[in-house]
C-alpha atoms as a PDB file:
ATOM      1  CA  UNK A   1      38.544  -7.693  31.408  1.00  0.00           C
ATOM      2  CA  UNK A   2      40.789  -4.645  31.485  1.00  0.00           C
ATOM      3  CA  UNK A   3      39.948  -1.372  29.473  1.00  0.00           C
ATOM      4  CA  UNK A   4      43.127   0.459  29.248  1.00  0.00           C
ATOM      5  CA  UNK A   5      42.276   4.225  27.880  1.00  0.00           C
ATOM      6  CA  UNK A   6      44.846   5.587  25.946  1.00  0.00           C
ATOM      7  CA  UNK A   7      46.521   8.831  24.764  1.00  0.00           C
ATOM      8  CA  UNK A   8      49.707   9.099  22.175  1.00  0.00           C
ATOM      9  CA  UNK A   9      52.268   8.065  25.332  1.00  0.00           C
ATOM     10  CA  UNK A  10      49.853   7.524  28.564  1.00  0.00           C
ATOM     11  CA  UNK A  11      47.823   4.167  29.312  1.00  0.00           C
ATOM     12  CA  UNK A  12      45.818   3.991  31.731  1.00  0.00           C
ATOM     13  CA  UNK A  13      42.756   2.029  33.599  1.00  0.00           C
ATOM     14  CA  UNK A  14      40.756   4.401  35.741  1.00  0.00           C
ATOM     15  CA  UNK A  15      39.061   3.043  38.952  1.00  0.00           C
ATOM     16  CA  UNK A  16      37.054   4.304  41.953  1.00  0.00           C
ATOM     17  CA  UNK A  17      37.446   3.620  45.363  1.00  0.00           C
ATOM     18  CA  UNK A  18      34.038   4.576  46.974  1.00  0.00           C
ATOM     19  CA  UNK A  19      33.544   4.247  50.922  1.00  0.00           C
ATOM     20  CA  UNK A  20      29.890   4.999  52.278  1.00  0.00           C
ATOM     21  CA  UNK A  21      29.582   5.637  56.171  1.00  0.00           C
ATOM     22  CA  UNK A  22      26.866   6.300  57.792  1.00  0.00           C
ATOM     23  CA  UNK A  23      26.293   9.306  60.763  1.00  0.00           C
ATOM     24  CA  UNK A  24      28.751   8.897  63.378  1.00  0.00           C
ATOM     25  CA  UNK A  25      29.433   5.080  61.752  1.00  0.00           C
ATOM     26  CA  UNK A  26      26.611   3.550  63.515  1.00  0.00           C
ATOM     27  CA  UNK A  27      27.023  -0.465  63.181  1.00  0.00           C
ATOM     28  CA  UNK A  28      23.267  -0.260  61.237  1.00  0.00           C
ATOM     29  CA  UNK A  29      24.764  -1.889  57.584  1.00  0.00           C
ATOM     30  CA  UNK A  30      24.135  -5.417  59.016  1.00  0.00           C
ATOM     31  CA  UNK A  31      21.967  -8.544  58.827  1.00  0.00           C
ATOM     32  CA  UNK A  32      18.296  -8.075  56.789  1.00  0.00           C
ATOM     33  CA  UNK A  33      19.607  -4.479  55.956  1.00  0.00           C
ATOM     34  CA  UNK A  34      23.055  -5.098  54.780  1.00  0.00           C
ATOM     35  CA  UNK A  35      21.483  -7.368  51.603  1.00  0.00           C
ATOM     36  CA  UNK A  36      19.026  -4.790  50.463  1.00  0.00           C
ATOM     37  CA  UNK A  37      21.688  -2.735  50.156  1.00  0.00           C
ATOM     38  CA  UNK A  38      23.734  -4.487  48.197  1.00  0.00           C
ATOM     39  CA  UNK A  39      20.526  -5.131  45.903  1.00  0.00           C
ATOM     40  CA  UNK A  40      20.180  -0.979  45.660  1.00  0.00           C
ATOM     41  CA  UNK A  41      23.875  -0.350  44.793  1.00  0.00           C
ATOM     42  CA  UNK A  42      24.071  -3.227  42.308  1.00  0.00           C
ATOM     43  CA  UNK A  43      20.635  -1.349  40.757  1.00  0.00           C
ATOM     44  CA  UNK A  44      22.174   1.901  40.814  1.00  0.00           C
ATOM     45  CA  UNK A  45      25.468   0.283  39.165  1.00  0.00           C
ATOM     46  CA  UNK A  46      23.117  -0.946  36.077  1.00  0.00           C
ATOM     47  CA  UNK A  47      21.144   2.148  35.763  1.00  0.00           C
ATOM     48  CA  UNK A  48      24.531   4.331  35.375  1.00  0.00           C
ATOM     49  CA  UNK A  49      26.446   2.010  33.531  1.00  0.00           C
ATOM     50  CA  UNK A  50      29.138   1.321  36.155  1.00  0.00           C
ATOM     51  CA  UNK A  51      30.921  -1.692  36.595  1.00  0.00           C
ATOM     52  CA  UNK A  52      30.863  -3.018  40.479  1.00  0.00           C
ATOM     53  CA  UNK A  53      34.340  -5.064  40.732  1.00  0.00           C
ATOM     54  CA  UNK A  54      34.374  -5.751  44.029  1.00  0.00           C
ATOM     55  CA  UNK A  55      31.753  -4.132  47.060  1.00  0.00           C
ATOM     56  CA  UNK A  56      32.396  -5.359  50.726  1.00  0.00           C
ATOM     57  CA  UNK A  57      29.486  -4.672  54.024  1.00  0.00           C
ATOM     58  CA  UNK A  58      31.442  -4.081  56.836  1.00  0.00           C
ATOM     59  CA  UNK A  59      28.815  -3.334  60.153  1.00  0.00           C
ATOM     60  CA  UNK A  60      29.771   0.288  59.916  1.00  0.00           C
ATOM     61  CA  UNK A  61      30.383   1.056  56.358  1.00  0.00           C
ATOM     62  CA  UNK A  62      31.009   0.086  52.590  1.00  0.00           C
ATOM     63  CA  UNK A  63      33.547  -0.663  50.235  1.00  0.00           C
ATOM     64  CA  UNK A  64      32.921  -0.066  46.505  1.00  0.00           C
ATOM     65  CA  UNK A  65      35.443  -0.135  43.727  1.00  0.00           C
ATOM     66  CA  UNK A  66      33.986   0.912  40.931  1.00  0.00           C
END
């Protein structure tokens, strides 16, 4: 579902790309711990009122657009 915003001659459809890495990209976001985050961030995403299209775990970071 798109959500254009609009002025008298600009549309537009604002997005975020978010990236979270840890210290020195440590390959820690993986296996048990790489669900519960995903649970947190999807929590977070309800309690702010932000819509989560797409989120990808890679072993050494995330990818959030938001």
């Amino acid at each position: 579902m798109r959500e254009w915003q609009s002025l008298a001659h600009v549309k537009w459809e604002c997005k975020y790309h978010v990236v979270i890495v840890p210290k020195y990209r440590k390959k820690v976001l993986y296996g048990r711990l790489r669900g519960e985050v995903g649970k947190i961030i999807r929590q977070l995403c309800r309690q702010k009122e932000v819509e989560l299209i797409e989120g990808h775990a890679m072993p050494d970071h995330i990818h959030l657009v938001l």
